[in-house]
C-alpha atoms as a PDB file:
ATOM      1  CA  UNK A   1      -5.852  13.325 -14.673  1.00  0.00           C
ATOM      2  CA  UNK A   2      -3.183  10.819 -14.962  1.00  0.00           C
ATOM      3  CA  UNK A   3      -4.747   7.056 -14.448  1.00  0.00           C
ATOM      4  CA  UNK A   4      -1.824   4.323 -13.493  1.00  0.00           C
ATOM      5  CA  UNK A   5      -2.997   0.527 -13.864  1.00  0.00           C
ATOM      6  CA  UNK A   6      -0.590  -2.246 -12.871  1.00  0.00           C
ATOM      7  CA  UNK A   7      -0.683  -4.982  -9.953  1.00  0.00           C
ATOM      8  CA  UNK A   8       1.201  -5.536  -6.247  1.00  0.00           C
ATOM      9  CA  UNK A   9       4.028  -7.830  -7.587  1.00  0.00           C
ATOM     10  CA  UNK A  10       5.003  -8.710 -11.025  1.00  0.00           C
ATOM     11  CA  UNK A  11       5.523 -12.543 -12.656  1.00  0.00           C
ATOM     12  CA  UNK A  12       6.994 -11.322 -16.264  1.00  0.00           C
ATOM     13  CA  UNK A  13      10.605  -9.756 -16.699  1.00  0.00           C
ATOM     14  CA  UNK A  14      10.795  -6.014 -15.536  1.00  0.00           C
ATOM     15  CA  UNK A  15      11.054  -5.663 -19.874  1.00  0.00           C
ATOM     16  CA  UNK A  16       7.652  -7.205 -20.690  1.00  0.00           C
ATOM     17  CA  UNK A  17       5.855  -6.128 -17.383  1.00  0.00           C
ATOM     18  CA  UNK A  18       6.776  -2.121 -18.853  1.00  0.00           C
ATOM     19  CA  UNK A  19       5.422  -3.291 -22.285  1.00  0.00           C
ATOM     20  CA  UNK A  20       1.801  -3.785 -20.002  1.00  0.00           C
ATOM     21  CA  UNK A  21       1.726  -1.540 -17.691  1.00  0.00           C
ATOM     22  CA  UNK A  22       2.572   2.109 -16.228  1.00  0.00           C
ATOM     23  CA  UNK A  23       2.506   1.439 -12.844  1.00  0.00           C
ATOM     24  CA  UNK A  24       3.766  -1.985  -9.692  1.00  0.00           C
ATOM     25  CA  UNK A  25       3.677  -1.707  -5.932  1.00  0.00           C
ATOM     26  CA  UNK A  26       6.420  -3.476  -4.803  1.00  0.00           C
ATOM     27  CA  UNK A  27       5.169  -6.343  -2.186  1.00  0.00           C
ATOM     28  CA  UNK A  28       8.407  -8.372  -1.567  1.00  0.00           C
ATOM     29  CA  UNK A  29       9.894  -5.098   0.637  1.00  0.00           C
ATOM     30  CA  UNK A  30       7.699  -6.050   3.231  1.00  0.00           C
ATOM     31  CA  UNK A  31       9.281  -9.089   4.102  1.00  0.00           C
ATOM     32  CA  UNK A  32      12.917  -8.163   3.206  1.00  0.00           C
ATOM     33  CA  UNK A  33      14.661  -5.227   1.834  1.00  0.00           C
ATOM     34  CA  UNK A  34      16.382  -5.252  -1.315  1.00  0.00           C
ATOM     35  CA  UNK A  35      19.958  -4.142  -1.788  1.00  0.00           C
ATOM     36  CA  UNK A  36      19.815  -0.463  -2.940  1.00  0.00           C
ATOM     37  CA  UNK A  37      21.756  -1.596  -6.121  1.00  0.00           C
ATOM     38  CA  UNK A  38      18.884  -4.094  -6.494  1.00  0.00           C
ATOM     39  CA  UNK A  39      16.245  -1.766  -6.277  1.00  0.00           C
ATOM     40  CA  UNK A  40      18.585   0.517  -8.722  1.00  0.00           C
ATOM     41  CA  UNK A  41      18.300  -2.134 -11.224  1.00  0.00           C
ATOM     42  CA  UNK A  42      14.682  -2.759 -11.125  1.00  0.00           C
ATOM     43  CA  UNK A  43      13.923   0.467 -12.043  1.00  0.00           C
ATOM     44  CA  UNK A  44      16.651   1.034 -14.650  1.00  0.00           C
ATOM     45  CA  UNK A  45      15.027  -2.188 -16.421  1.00  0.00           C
ATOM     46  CA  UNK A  46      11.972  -0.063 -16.863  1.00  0.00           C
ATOM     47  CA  UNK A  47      13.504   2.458 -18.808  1.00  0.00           C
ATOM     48  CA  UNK A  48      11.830   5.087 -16.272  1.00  0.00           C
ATOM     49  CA  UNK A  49       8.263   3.509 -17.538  1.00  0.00           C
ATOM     50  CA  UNK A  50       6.787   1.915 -14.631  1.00  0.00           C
ATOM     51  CA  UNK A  51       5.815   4.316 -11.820  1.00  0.00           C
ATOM     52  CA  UNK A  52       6.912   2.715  -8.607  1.00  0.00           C
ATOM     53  CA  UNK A  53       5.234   2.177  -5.090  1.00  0.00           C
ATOM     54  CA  UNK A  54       6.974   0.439  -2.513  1.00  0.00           C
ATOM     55  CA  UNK A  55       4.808  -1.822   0.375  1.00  0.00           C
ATOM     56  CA  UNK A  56       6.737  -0.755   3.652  1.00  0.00           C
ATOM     57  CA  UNK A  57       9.207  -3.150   5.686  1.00  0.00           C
ATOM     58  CA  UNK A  58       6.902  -5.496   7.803  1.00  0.00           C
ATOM     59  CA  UNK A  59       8.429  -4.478  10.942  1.00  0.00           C
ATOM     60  CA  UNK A  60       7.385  -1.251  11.040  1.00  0.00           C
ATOM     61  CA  UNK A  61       3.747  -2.227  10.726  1.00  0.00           C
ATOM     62  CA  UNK A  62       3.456  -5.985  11.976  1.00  0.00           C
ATOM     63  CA  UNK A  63       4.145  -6.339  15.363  1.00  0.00           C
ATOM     64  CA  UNK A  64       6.519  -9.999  15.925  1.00  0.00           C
ATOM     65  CA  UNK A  65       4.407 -12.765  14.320  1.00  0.00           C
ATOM     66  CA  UNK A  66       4.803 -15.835  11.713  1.00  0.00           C
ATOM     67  CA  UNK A  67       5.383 -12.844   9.011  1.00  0.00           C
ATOM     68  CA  UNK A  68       8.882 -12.173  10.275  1.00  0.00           C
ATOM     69  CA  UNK A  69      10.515 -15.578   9.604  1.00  0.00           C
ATOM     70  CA  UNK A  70      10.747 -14.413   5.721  1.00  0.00           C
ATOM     71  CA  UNK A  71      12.512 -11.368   7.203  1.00  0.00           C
ATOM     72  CA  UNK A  72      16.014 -13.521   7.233  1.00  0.00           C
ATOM     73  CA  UNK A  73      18.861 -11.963   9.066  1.00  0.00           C
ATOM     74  CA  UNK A  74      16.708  -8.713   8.869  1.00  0.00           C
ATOM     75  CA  UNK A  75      14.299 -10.009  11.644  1.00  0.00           C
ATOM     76  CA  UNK A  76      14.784  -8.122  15.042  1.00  0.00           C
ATOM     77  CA  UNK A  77      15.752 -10.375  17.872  1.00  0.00           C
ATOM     78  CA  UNK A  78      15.823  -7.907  20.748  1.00  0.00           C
ATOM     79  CA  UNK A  79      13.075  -5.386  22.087  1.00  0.00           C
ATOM     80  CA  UNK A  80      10.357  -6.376  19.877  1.00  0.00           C
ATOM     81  CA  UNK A  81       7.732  -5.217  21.531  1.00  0.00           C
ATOM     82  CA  UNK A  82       9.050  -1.067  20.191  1.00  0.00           C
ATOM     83  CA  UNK A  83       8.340  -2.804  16.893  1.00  0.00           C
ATOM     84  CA  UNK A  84       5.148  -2.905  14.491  1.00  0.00           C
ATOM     85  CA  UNK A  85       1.996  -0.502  14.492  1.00  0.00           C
ATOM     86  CA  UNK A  86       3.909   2.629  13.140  1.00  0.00           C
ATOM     87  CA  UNK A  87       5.206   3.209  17.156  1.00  0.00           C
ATOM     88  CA  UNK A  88       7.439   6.241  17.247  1.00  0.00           C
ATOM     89  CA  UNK A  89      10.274   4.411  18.730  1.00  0.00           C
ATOM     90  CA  UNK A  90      13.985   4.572  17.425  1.00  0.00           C
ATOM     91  CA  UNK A  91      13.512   0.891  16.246  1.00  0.00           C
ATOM     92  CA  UNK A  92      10.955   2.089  13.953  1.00  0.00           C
ATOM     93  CA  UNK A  93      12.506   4.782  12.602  1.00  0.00           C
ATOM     94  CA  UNK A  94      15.319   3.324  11.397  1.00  0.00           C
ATOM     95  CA  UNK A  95      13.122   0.898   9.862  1.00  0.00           C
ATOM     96  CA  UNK A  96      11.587   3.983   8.200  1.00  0.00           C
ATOM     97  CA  UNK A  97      14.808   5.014   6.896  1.00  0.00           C
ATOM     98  CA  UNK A  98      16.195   2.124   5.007  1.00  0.00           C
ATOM     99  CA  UNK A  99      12.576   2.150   3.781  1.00  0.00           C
ATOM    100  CA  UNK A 100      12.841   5.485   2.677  1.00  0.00           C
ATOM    101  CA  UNK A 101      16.168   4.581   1.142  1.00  0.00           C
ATOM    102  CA  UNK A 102      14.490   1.582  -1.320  1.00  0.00           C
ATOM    103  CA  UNK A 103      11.838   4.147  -2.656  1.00  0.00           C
ATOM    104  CA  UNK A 104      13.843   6.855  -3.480  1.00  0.00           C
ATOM    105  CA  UNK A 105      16.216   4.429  -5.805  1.00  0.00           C
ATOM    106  CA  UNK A 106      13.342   3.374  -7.833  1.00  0.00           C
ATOM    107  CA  UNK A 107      11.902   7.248  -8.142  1.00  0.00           C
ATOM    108  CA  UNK A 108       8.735   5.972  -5.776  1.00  0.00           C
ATOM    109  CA  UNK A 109       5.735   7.604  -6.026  1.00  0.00           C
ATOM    110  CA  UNK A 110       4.345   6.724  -3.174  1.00  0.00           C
ATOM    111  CA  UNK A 111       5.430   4.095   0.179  1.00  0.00           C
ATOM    112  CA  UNK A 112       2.087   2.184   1.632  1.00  0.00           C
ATOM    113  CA  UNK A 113       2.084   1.755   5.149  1.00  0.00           C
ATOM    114  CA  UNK A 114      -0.216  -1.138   5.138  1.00  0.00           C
ATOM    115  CA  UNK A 115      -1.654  -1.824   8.791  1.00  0.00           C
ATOM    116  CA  UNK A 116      -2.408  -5.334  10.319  1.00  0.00           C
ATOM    117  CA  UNK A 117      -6.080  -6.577  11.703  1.00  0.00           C
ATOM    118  CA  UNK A 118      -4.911  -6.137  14.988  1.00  0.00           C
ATOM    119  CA  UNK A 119      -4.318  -2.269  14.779  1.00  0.00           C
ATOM    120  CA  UNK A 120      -7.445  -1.420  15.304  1.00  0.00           C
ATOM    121  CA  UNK A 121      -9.121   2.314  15.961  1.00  0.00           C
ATOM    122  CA  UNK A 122      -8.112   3.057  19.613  1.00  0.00           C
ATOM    123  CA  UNK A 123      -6.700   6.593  21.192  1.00  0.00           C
ATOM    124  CA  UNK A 124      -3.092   4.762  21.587  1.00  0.00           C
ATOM    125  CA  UNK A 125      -3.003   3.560  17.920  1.00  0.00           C
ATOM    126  CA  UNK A 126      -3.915   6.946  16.665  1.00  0.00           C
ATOM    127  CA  UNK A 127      -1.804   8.902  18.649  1.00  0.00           C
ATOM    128  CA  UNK A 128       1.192   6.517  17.537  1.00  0.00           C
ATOM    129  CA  UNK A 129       0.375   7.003  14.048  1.00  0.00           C
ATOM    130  CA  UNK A 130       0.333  10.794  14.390  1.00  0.00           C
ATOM    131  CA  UNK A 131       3.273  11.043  16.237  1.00  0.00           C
ATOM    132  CA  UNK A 132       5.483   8.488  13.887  1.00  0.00           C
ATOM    133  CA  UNK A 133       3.853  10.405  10.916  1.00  0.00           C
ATOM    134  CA  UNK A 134       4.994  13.892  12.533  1.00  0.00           C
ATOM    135  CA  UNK A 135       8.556  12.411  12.768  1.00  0.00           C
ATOM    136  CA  UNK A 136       9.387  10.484   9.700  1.00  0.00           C
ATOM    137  CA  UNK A 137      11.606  12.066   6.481  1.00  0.00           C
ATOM    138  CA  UNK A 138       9.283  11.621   3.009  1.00  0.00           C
ATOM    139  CA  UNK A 139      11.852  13.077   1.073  1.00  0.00           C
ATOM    140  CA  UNK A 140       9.249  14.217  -1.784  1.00  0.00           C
ATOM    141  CA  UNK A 141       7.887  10.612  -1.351  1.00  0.00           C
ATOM    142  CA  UNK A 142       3.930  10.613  -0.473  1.00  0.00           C
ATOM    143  CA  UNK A 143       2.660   7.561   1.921  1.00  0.00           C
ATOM    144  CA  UNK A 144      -0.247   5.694   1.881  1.00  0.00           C
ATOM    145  CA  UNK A 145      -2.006   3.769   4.620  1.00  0.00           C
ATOM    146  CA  UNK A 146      -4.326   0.921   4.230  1.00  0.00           C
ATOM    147  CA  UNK A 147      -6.195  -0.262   7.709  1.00  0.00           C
ATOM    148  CA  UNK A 148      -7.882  -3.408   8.186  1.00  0.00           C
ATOM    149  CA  UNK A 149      -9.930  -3.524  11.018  1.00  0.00           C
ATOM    150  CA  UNK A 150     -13.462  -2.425  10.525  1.00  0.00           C
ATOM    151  CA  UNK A 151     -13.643  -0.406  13.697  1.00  0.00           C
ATOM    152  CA  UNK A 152     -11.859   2.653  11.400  1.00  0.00           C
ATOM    153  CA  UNK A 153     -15.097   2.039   9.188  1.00  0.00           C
ATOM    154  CA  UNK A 154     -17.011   3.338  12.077  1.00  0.00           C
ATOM    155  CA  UNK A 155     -18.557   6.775  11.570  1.00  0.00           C
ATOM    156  CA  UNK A 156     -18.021   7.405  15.295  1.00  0.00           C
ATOM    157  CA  UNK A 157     -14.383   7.127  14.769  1.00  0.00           C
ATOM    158  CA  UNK A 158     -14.380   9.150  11.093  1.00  0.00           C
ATOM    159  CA  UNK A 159     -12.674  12.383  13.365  1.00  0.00           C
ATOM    160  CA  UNK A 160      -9.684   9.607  14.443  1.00  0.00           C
ATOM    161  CA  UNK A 161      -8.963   8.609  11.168  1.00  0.00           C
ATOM    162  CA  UNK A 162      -8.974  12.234  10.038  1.00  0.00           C
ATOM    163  CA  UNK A 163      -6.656  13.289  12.055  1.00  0.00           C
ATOM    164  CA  UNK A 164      -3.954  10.550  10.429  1.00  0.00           C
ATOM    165  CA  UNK A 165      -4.889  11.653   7.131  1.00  0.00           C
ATOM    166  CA  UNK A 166      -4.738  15.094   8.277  1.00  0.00           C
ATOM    167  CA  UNK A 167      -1.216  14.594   8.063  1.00  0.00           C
ATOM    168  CA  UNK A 168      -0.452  14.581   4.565  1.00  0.00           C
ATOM    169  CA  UNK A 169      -1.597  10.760   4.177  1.00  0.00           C
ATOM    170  CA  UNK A 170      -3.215   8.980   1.091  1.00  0.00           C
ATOM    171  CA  UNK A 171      -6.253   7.013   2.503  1.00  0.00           C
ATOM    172  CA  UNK A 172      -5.387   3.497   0.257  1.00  0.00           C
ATOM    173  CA  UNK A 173      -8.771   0.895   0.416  1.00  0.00           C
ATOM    174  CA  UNK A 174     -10.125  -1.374  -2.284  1.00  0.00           C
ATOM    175  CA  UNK A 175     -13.608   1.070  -3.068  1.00  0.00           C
ATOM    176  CA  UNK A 176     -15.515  -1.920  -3.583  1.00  0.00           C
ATOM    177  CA  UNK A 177     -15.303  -2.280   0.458  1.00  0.00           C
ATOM    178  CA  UNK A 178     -14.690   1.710   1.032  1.00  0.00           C
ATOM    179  CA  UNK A 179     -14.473   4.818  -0.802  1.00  0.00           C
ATOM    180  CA  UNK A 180     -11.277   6.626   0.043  1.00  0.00           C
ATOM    181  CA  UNK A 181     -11.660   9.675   2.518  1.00  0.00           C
ATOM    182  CA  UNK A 182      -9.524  12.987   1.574  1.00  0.00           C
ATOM    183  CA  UNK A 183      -8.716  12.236  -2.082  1.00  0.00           C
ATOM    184  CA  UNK A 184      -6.332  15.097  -2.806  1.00  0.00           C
ATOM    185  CA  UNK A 185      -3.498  14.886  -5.482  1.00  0.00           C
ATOM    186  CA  UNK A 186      -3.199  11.249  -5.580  1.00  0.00           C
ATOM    187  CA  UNK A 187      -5.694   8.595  -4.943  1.00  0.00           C
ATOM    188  CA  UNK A 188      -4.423   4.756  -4.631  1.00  0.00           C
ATOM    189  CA  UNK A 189      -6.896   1.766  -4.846  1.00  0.00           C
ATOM    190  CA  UNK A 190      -6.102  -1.380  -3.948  1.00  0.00           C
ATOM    191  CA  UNK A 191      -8.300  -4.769  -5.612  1.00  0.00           C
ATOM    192  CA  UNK A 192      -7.892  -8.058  -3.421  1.00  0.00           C
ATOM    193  CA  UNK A 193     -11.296 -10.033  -3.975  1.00  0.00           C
ATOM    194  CA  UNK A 194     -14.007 -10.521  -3.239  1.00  0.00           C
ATOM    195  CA  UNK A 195     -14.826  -8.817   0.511  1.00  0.00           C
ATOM    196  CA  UNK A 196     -16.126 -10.653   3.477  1.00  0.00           C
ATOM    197  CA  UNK A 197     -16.003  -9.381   7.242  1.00  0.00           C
ATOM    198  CA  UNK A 198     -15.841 -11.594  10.334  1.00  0.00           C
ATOM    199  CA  UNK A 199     -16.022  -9.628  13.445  1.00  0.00           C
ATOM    200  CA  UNK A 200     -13.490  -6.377  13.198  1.00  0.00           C
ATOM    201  CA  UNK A 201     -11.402  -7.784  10.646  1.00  0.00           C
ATOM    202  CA  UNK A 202     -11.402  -7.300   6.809  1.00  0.00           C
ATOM    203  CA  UNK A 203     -11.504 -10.336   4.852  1.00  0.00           C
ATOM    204  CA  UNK A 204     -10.676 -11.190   1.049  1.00  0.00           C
ATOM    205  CA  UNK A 205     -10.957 -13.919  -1.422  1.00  0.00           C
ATOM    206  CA  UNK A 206      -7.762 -13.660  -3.556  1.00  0.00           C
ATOM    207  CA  UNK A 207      -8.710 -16.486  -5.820  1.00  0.00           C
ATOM    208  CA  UNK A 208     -11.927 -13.996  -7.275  1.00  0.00           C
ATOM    209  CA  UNK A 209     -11.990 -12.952 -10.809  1.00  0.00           C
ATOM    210  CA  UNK A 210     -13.342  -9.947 -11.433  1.00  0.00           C
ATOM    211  CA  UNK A 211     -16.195 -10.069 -13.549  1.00  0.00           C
ATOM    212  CA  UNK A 212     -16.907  -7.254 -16.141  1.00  0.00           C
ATOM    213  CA  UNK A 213     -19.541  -5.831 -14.505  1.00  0.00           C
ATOM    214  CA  UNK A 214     -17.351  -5.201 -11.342  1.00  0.00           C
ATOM    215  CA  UNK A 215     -14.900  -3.880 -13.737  1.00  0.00           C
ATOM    216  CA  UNK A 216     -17.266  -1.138 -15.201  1.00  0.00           C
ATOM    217  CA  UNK A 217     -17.902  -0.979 -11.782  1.00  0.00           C
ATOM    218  CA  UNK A 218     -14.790   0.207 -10.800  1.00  0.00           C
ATOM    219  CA  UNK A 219     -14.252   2.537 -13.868  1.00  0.00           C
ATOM    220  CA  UNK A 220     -17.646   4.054 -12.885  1.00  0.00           C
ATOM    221  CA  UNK A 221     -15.573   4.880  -9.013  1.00  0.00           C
ATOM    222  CA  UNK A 222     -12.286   6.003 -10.338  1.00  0.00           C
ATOM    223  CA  UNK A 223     -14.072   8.476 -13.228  1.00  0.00           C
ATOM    224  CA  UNK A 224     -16.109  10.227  -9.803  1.00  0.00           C
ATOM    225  CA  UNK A 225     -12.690  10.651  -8.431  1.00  0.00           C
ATOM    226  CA  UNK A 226     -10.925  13.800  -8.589  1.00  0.00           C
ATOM    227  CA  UNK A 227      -7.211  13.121  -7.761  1.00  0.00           C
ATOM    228  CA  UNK A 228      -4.797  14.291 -10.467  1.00  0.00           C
ATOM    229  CA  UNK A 229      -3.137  11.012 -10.670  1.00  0.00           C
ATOM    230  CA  UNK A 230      -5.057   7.983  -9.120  1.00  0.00           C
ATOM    231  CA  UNK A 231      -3.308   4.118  -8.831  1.00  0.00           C
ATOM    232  CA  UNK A 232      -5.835   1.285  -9.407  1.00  0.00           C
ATOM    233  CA  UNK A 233      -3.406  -1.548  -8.456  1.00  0.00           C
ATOM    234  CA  UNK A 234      -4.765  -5.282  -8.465  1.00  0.00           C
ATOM    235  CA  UNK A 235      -3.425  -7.942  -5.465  1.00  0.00           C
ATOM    236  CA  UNK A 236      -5.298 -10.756  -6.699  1.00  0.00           C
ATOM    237  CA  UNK A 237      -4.366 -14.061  -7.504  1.00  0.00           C
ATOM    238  CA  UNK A 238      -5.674 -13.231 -11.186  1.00  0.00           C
ATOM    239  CA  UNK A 239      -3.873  -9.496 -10.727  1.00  0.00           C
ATOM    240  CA  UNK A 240      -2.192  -9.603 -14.442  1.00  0.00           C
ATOM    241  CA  UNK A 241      -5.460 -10.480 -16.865  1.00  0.00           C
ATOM    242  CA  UNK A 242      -7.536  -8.856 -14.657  1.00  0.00           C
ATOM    243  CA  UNK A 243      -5.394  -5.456 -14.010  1.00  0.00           C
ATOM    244  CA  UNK A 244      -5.216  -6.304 -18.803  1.00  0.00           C
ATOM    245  CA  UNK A 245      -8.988  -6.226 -19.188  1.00  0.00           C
ATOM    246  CA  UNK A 246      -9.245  -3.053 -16.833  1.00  0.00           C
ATOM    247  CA  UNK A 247      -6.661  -1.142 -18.614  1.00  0.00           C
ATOM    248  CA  UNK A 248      -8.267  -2.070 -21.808  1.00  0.00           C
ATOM    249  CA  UNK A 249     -11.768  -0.630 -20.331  1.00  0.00           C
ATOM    250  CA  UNK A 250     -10.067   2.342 -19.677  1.00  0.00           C
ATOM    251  CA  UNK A 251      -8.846   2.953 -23.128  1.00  0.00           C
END
């Protein structure tokens, strides 16, 4: 079992951020795409060190919202409603496919299709998702998906969510709000707070430490996992020292 610790952006030099850790998901490519020289670069300055993951383009998931201003002159400006919630429309796709092209210049391990509130557990989101899913290249390149609306929670709708995962998809939560369903050769954990839920949607307090109880914790539900290779990735505000004192629990 290979265990990779690292955190969902980076505030060190590519150089020093290898020195700490073996593994970064990539957040700035949801709000704009890198240059596939820049990508290129980043993971040449790792010295083939850091395992990548790369957070999908914005558009793909987000439907048009405040989100998209940071997109620049990548922001659609016509039919935006075939836009957002993974729908299997030619907009989408090629959306996919400059994606695609991002993660396999840094050797990604895996691409996280991270879903807004608002895609909630209904028969049109699901079939969406299984058709865009059907459709898309991977290229070797697994994908992740992390939902946040609580209906998918729902243990009337466990058979809809299996049948996304069913398609060769990595079931990405933070397992202090829900154990991952389907762990097979990789399982990817995502920290963001502390959890609290208003209504449907998922809510987290960035700003939380993590204490060291909630880090043994967390060691306690990645050593009852069976994945060969499982990400524990932290997307807090205190991601580096706390992602440090994890890694050093580990050891």
């Amino acid at each position: 079992m290979m265990r990779y610790v690292g955190c969902c952006s980076r505030r060190v030099t590519w150089q020093e951020y290898a020195r700490l850790f073996n593994a970064i998901e990539v957040d700035s490519t949801f709000y704009k795409l890198p240059r596939i020289k820049t990508a290129r670069r980043w993971f040449e300055s790792t010295s083939n060190i850091v395992r990548f993951s790369i957070k999908a383009f914005q558009c793909i998931t987000h439907p048009a919202g405040i989100t998209w201003r940071r997109a620049g002159a990548q922001r659609p400006t016509s039919n935006l409603e075939r836009y957002g919630h993974l729908k299997p429309t030619e907009e989408n796709f090629m959306l996919w496919d400059a994606t695609l092209a991002v993660c396999k210049a840094v050797n990604a391990r895996l691409c996280l299709l991270q879903l807004p509130p608002s895609f909630e557990c209904n028969d049109e989101h699901v079939n969406n998702a299984i058709a865009f899913l059907s459709s898309i290249r991977r290229d070797g390149i697994s994908i992740g998906i992390e939902l946040r609306n609580r209906s998918w929670m729902v243990e009337e709708n466990r058979g809809k969510l299996l049948s996304i995962l069913d398609r060769g998809v990595v079931h990405v939560t933070d397992p202090f709000t829900w154990i991952p369903l389907l762990v097979g050769n990789i399982a990817y954990l995502r920290m963001h707070g502390k959890l609290s839920i208003k209504g449907n949607t998922i809510r987290y307090d960035y700003s939380h430490i993590y204490s060291d109880d909630e880090l043994v914790r967390l060691k306690n539900i990645v050593d009852a996992l069976s994945a060969d290779e499982i990400f524990i990735m932290f997307n807090n505000i205190n991601m580096h020292d706390d992602a440090l004192r994890f890694k050093s629990l580990l050891s």
